[in-house]
PDB file of N, CA and C in Angstrom:
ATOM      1  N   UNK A   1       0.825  -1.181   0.000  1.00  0.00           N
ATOM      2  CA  UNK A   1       0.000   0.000   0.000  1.00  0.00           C
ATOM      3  C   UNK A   1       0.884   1.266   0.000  1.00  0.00           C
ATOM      4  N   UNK A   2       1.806   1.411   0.542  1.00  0.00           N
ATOM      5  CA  UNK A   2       2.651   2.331   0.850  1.00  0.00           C
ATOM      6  C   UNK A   2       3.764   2.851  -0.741  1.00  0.00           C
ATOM      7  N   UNK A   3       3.858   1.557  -0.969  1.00  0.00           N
ATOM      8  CA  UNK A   3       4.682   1.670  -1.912  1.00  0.00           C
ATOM      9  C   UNK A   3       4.111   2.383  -3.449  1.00  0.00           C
ATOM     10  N   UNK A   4       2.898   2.064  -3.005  1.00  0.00           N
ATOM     11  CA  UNK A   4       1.370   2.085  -4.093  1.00  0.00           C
ATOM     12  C   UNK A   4       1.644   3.472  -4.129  1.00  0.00           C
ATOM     13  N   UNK A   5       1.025   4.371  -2.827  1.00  0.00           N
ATOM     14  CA  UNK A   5       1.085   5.579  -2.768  1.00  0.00           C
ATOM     15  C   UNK A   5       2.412   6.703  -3.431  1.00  0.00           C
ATOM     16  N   UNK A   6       3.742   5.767  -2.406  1.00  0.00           N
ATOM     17  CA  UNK A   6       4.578   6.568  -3.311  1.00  0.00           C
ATOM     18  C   UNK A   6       5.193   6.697  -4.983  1.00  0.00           C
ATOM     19  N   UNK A   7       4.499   5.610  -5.767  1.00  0.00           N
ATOM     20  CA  UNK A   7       4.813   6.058  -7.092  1.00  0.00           C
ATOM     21  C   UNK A   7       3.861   6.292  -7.409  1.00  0.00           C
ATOM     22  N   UNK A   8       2.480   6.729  -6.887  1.00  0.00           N
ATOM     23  CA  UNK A   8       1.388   7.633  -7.200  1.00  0.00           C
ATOM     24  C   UNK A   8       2.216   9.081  -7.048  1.00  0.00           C
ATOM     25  N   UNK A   9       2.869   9.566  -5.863  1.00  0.00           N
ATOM     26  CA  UNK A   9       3.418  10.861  -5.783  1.00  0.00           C
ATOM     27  C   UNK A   9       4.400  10.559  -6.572  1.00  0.00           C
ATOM     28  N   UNK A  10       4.887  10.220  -7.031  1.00  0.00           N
ATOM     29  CA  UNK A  10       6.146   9.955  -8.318  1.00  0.00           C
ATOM     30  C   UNK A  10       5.762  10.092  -9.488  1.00  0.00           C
ATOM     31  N   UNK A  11       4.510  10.137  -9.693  1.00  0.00           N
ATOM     32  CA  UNK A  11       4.085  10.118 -11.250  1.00  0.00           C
ATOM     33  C   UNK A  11       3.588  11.233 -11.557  1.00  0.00           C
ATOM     34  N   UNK A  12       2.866  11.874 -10.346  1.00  0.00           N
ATOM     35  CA  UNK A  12       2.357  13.422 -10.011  1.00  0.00           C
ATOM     36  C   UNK A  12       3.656  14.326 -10.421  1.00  0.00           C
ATOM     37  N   UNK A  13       4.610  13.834  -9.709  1.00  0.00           N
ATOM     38  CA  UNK A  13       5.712  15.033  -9.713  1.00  0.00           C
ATOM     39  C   UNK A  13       6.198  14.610 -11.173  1.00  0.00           C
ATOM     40  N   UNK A  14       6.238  13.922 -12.035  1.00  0.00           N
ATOM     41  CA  UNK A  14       6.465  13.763 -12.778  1.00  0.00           C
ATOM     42  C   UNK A  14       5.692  14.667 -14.261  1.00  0.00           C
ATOM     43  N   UNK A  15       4.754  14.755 -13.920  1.00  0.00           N
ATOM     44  CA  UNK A  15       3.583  15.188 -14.770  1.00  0.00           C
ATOM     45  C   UNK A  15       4.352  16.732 -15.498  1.00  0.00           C
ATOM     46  N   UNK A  16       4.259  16.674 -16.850  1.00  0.00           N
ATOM     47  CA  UNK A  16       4.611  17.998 -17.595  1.00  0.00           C
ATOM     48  C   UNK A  16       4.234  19.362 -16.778  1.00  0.00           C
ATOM     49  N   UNK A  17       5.071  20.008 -16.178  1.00  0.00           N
ATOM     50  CA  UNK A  17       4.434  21.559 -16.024  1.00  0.00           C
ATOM     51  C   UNK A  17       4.590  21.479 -14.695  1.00  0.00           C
ATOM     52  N   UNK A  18       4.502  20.469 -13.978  1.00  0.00           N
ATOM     53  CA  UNK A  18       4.245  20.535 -11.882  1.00  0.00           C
ATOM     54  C   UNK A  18       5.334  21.243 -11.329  1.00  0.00           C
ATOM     55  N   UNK A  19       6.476  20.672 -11.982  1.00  0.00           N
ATOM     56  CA  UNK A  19       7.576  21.321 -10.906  1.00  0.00           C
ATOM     57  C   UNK A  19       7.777  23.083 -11.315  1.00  0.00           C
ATOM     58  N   UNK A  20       7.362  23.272 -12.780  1.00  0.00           N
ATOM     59  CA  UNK A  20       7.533  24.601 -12.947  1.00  0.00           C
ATOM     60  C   UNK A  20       6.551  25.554 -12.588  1.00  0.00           C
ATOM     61  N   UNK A  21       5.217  24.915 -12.199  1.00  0.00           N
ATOM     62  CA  UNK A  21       3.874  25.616 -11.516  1.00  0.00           C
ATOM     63  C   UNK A  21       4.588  25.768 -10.155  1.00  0.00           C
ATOM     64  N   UNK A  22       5.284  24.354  -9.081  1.00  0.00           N
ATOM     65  CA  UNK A  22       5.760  24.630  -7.882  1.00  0.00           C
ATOM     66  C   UNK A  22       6.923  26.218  -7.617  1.00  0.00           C
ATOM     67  N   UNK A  23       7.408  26.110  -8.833  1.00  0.00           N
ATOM     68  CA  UNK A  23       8.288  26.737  -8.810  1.00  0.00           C
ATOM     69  C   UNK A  23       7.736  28.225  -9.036  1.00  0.00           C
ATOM     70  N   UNK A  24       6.714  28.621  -9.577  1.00  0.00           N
ATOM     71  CA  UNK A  24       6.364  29.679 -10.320  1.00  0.00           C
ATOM     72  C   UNK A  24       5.593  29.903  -9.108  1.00  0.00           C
ATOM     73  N   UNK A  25       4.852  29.068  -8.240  1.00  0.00           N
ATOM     74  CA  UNK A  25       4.575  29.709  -6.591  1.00  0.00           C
ATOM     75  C   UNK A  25       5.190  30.393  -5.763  1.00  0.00           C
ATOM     76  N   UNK A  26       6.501  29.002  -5.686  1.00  0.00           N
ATOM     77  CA  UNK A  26       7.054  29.155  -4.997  1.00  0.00           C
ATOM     78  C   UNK A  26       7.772  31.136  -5.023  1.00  0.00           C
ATOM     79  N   UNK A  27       8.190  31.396  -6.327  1.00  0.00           N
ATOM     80  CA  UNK A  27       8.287  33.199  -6.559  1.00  0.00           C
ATOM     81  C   UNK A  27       7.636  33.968  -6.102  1.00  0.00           C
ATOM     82  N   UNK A  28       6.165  33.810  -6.500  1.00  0.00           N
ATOM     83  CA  UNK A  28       4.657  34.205  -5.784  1.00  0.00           C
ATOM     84  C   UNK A  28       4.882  34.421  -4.363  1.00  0.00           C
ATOM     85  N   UNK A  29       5.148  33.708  -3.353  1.00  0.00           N
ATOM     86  CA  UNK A  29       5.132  33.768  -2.156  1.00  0.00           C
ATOM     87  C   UNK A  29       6.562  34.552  -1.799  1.00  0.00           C
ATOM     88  N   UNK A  30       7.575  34.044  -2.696  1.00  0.00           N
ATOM     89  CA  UNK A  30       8.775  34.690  -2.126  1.00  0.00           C
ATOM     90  C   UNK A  30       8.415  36.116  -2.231  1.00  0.00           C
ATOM     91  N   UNK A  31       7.733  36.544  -3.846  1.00  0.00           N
ATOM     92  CA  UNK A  31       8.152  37.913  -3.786  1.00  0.00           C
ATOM     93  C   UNK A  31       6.535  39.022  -2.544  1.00  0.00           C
ATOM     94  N   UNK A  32       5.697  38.477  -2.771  1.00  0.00           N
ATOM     95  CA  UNK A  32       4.716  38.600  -1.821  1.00  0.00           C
ATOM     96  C   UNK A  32       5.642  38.411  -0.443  1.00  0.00           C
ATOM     97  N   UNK A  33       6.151  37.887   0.151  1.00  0.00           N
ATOM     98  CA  UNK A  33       7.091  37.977   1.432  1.00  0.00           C
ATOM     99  C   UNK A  33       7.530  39.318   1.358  1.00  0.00           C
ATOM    100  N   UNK A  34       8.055  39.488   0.292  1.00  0.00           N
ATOM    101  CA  UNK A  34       9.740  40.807   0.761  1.00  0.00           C
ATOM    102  C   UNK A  34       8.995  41.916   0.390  1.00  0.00           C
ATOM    103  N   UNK A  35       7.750  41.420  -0.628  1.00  0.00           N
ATOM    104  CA  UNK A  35       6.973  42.968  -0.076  1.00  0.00           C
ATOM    105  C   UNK A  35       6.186  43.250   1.400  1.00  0.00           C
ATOM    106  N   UNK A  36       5.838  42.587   1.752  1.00  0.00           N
ATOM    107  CA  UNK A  36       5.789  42.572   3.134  1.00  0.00           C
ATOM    108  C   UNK A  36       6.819  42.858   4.406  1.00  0.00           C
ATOM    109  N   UNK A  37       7.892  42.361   3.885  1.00  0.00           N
ATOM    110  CA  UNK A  37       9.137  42.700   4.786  1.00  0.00           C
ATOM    111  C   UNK A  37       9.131  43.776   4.393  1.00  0.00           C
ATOM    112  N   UNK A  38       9.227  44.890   2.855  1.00  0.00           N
ATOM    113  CA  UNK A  38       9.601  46.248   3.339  1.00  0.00           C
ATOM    114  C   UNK A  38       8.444  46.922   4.107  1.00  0.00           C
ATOM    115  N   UNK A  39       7.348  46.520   4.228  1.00  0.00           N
ATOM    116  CA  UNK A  39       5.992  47.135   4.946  1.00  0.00           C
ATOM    117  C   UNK A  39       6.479  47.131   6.456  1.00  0.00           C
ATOM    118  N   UNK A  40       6.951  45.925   6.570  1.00  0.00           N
ATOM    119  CA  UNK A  40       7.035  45.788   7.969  1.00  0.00           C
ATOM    120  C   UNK A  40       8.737  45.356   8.686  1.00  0.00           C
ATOM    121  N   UNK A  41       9.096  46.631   7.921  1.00  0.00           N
ATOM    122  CA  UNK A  41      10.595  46.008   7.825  1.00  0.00           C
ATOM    123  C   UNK A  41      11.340  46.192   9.445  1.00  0.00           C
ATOM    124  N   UNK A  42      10.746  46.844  10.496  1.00  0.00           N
ATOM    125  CA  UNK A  42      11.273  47.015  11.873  1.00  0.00           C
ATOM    126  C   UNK A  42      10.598  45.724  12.758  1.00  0.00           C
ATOM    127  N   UNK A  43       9.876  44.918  11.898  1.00  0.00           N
ATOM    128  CA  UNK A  43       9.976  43.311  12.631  1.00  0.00           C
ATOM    129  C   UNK A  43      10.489  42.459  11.586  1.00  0.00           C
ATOM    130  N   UNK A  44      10.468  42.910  10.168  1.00  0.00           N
ATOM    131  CA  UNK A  44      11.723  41.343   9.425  1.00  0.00           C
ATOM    132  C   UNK A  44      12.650  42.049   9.125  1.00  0.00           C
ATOM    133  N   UNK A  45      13.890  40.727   9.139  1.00  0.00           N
ATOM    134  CA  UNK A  45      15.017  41.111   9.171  1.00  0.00           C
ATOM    135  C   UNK A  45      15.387  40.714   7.731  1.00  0.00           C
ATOM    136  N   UNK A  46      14.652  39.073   7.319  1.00  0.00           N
ATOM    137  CA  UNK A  46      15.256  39.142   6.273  1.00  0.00           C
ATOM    138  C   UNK A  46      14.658  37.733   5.695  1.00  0.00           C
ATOM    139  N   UNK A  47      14.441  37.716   4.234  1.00  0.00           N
ATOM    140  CA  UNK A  47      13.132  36.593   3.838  1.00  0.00           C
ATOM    141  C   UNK A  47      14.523  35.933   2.948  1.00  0.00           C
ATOM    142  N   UNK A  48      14.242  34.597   3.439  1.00  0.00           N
ATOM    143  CA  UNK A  48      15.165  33.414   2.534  1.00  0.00           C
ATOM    144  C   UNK A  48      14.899  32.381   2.205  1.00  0.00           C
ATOM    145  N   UNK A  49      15.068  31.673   1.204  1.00  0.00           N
ATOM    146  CA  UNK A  49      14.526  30.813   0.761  1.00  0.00           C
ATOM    147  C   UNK A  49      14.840  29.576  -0.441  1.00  0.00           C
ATOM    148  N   UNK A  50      14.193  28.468  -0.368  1.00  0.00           N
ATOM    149  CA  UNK A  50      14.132  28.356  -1.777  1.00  0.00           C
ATOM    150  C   UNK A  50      12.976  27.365  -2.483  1.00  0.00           C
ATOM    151  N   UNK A  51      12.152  27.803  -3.535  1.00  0.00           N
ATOM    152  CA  UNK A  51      11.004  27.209  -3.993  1.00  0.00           C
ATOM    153  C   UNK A  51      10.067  27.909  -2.939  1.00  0.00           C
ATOM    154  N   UNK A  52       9.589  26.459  -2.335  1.00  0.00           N
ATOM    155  CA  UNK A  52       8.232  26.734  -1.474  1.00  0.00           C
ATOM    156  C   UNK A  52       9.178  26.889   0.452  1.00  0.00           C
ATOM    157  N   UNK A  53       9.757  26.545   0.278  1.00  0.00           N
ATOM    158  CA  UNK A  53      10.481  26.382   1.888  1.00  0.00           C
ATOM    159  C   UNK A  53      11.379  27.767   2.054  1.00  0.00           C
ATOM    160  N   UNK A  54      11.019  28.641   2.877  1.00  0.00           N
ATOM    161  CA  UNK A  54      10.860  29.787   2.957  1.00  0.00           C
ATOM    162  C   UNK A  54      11.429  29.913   4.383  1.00  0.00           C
ATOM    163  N   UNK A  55      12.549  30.585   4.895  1.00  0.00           N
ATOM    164  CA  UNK A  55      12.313  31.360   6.474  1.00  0.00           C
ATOM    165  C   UNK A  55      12.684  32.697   6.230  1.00  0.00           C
ATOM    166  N   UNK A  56      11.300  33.236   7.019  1.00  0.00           N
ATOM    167  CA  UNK A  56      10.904  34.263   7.430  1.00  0.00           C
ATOM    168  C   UNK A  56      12.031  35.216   9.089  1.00  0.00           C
ATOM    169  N   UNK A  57      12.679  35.373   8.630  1.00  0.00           N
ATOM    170  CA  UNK A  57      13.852  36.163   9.737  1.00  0.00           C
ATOM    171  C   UNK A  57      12.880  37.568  10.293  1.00  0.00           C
ATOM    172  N   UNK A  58      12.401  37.309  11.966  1.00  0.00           N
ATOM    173  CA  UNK A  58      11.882  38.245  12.447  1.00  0.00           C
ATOM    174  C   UNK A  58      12.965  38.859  13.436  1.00  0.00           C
ATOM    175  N   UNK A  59      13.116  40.227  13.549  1.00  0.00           N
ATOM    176  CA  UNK A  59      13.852  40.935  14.458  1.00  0.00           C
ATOM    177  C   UNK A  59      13.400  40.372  16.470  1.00  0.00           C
ATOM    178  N   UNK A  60      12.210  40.076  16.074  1.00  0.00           N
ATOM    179  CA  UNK A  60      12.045  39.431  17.875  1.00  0.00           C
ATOM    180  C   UNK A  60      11.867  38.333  17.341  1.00  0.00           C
ATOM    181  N   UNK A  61      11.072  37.605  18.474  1.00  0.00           N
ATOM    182  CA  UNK A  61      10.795  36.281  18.456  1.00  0.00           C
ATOM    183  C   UNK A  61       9.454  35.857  17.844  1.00  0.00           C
ATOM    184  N   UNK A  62       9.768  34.859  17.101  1.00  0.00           N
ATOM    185  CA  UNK A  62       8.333  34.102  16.064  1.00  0.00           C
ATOM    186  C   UNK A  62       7.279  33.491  17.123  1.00  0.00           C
ATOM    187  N   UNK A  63       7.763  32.790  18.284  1.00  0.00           N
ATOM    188  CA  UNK A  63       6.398  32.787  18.551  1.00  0.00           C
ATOM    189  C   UNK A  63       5.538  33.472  18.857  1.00  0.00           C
ATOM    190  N   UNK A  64       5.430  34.664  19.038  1.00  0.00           N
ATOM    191  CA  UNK A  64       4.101  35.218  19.182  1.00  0.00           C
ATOM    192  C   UNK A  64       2.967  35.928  17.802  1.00  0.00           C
ATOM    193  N   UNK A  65       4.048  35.531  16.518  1.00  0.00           N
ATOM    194  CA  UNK A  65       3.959  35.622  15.080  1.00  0.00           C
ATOM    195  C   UNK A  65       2.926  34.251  14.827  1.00  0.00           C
ATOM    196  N   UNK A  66       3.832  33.152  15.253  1.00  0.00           N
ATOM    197  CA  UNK A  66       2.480  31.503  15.317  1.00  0.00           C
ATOM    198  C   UNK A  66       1.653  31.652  15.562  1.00  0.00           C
ATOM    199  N   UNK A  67       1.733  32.307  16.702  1.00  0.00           N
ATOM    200  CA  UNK A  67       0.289  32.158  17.800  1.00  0.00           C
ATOM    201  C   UNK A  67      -0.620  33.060  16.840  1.00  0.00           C
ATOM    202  N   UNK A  68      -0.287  34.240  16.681  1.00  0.00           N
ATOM    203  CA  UNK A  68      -1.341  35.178  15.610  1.00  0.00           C
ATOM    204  C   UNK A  68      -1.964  34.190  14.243  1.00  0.00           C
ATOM    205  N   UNK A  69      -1.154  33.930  13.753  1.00  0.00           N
ATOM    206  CA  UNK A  69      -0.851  33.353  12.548  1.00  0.00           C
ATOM    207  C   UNK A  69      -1.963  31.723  13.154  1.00  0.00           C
ATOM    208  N   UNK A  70      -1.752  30.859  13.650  1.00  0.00           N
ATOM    209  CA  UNK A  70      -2.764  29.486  14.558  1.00  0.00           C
ATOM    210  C   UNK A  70      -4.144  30.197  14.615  1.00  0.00           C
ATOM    211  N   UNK A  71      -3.800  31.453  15.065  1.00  0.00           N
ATOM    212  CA  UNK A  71      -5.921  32.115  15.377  1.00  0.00           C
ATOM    213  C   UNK A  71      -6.436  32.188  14.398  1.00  0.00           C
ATOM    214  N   UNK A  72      -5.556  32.654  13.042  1.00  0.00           N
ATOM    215  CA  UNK A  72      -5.824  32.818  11.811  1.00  0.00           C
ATOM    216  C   UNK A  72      -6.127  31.456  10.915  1.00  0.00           C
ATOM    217  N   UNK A  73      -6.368  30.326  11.755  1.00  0.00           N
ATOM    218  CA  UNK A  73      -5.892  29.094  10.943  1.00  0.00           C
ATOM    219  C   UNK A  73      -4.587  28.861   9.388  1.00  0.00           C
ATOM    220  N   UNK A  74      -4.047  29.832  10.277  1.00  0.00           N
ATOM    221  CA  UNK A  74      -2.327  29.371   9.658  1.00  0.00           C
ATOM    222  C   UNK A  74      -1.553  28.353  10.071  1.00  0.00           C
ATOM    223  N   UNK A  75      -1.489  27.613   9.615  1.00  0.00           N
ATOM    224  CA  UNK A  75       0.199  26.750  10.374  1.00  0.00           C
ATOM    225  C   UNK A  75       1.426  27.171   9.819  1.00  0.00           C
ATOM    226  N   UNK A  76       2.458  27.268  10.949  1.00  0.00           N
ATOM    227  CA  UNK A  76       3.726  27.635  10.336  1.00  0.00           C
ATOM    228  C   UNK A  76       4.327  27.084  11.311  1.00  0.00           C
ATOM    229  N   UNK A  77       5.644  26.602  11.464  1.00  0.00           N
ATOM    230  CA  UNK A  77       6.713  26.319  12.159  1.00  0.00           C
ATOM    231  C   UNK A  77       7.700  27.681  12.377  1.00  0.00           C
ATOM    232  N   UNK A  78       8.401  27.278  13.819  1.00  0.00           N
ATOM    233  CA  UNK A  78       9.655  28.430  13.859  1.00  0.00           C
ATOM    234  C   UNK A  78      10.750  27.319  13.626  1.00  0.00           C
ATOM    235  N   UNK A  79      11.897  27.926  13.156  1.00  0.00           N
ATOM    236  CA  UNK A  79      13.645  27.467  13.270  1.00  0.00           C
ATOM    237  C   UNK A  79      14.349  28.520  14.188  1.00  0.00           C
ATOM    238  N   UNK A  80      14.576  27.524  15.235  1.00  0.00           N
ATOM    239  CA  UNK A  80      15.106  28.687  15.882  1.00  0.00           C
ATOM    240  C   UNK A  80      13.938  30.129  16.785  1.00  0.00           C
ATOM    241  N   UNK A  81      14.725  30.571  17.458  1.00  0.00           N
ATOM    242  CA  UNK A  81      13.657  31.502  18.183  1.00  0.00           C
ATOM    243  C   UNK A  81      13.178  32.798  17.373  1.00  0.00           C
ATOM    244  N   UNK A  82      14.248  33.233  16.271  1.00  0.00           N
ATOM    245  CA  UNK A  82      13.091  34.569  15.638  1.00  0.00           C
ATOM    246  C   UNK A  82      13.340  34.025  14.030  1.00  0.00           C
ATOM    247  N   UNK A  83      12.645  32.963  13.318  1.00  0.00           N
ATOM    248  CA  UNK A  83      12.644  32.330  12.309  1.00  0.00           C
ATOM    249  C   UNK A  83      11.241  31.541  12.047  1.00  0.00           C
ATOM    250  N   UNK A  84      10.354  32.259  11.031  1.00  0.00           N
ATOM    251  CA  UNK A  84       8.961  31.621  10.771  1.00  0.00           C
ATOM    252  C   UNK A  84       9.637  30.473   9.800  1.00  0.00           C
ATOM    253  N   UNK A  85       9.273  29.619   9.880  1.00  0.00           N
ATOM    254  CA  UNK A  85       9.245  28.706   8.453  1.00  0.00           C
ATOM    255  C   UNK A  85       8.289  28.152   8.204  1.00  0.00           C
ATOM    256  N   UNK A  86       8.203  28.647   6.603  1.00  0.00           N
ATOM    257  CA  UNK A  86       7.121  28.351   5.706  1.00  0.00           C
ATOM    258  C   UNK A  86       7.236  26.944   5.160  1.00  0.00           C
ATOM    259  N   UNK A  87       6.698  25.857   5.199  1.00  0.00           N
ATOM    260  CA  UNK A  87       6.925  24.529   4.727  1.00  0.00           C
ATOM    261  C   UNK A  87       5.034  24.169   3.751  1.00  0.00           C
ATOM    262  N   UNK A  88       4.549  24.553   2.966  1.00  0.00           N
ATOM    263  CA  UNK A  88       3.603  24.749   2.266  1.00  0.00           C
ATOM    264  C   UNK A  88       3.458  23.299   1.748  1.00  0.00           C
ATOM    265  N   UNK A  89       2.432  23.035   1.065  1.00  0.00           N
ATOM    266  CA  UNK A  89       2.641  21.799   0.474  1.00  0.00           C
ATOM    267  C   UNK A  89       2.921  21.897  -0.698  1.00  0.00           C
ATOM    268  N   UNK A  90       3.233  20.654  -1.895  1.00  0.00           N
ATOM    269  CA  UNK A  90       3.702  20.964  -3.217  1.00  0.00           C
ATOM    270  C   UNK A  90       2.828  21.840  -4.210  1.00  0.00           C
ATOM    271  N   UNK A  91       1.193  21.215  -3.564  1.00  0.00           N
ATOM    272  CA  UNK A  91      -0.083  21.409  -4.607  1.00  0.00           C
ATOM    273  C   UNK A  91      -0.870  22.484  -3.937  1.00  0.00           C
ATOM    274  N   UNK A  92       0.088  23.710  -2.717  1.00  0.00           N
ATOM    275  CA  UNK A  92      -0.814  24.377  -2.339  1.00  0.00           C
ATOM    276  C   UNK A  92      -1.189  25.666  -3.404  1.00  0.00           C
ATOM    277  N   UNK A  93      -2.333  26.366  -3.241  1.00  0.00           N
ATOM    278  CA  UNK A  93      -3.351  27.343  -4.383  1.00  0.00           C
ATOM    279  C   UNK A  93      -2.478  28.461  -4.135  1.00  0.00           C
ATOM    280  N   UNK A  94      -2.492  29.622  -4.948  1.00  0.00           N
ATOM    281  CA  UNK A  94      -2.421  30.989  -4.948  1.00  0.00           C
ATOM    282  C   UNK A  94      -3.407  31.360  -4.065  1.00  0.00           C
ATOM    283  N   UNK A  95      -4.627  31.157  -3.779  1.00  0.00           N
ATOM    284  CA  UNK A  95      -5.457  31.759  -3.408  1.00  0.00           C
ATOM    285  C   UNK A  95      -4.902  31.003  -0.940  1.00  0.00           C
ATOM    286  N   UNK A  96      -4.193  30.019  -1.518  1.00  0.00           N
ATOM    287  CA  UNK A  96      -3.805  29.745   0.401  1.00  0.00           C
ATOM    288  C   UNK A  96      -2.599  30.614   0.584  1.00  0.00           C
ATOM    289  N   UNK A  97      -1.485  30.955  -0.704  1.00  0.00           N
ATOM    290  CA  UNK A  97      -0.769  31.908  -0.323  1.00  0.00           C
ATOM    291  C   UNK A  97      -0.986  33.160  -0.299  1.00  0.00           C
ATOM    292  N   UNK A  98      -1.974  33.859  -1.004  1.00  0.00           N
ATOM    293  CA  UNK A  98      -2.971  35.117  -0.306  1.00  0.00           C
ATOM    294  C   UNK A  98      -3.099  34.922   0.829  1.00  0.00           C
ATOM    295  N   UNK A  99      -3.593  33.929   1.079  1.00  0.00           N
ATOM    296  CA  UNK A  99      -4.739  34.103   2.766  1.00  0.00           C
ATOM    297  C   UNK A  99      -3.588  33.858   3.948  1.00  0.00           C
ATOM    298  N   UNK A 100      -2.172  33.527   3.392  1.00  0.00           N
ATOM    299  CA  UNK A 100      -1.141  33.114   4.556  1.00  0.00           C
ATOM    300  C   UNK A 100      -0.529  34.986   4.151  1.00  0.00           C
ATOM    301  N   UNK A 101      -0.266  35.927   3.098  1.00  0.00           N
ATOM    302  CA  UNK A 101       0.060  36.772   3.012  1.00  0.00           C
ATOM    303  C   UNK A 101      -0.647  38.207   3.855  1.00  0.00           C
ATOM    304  N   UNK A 102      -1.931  38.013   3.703  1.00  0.00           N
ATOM    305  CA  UNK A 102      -2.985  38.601   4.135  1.00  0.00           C
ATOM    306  C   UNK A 102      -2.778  38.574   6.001  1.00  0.00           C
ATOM    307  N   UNK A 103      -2.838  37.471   6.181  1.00  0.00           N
ATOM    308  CA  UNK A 103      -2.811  37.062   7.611  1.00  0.00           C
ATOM    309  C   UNK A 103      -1.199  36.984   8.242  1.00  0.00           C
ATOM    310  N   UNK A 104      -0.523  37.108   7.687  1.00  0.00           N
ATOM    311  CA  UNK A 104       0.705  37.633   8.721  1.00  0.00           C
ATOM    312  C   UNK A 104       1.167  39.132   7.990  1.00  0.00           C
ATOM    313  N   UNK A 105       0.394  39.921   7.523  1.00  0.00           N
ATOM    314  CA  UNK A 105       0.257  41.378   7.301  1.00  0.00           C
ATOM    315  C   UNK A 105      -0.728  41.925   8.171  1.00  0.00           C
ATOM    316  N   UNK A 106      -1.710  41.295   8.602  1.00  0.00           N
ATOM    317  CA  UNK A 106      -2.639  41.248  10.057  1.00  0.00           C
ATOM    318  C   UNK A 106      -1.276  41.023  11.312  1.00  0.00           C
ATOM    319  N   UNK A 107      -1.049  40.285  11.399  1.00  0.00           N
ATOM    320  CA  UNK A 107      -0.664  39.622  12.290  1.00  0.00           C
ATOM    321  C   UNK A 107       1.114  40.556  12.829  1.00  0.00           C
ATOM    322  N   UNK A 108       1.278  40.521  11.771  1.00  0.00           N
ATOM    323  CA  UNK A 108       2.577  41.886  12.047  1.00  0.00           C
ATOM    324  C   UNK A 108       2.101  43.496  12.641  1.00  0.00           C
ATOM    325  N   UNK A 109       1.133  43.911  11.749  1.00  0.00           N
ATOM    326  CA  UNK A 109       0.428  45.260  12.148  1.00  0.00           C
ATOM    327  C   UNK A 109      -0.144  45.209  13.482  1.00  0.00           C
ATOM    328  N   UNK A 110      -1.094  44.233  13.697  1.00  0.00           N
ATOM    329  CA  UNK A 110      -1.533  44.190  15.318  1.00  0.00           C
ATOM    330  C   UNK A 110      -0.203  44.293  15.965  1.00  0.00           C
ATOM    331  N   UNK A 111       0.684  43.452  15.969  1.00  0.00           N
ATOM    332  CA  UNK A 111       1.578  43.440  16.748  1.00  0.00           C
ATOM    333  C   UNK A 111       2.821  44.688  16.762  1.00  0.00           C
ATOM    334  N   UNK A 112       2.901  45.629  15.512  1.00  0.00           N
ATOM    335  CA  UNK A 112       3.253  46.537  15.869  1.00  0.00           C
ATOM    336  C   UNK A 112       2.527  47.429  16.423  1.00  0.00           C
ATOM    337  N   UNK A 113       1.383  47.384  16.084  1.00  0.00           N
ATOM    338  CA  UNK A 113       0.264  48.981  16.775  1.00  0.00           C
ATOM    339  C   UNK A 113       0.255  48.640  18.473  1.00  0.00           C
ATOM    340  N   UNK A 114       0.369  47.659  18.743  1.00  0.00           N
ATOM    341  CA  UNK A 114       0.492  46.642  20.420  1.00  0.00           C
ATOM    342  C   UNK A 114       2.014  47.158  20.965  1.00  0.00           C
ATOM    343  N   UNK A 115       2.652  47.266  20.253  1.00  0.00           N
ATOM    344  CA  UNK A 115       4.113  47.833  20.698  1.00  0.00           C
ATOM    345  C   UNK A 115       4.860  46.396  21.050  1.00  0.00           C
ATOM    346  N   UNK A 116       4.299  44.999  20.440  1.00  0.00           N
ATOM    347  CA  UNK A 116       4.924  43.847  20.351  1.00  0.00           C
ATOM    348  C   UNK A 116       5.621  43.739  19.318  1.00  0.00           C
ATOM    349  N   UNK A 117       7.081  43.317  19.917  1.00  0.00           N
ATOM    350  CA  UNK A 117       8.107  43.104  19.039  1.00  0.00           C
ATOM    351  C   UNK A 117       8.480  41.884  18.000  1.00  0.00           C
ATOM    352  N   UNK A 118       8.143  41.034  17.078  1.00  0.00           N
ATOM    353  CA  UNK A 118       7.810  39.765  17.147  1.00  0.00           C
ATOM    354  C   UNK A 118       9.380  39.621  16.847  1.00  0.00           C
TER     355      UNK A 118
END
């Protein structure tokens, strides 16, 4: 069964066009990030990446960036104490990287107008 599954995802990634749609997201989100970092550039320090796997470098600490980001039904991981990481899935929409862009542009602004440092 297992084995079943993984050359089902082997044949997917295989498929004409997937890795260059992943890839053509994966830009999408990067460059949607660093416009956000200059918005909110006195909490990021600095957006890095590559494809879809993304860390987000905050001047304070990310968790209280999660926690905003969890209310929002976001998931994100930290690396490290001021490091969001973005780990997305292969087949995620434009329209979930809006709603993850949207919501930690919420989630930064509250927390600067709060005088929280993330």
């Amino acid at each position: 069964m297992c084995a079943a599954a993984a050359l089902a995802v082997l044949d997917h990634l295989e498929e004409p066009g997937f890795i260059d749609d992943v890839a053509a997201r994966g830009l999408y989100l990067m460059r949607g990030l660093k416009k956000l970092a200059r918005r909110h550039k006195g909490q990021v320090a600095e957006i890095r990446g590559l494809g879809l796997m993304i860390g987000v470098e905050l001047t304070g600490e990310a968790a209280p960036v999660l926690k905003g980001l969890k209310e929002k039904g976001i998931l994100a991981v930290k690396a490290g104490d001021k490091v969001l990481r973005l780990l997305p899935p292969l087949i995620v929409k434009r329209g979930e990287i809006r709603q993850l862009l949207v919501g930690l542009d919420e989630v930064l602004a509250s927390q600067a107008s709060q005088g929280v440092r993330s």
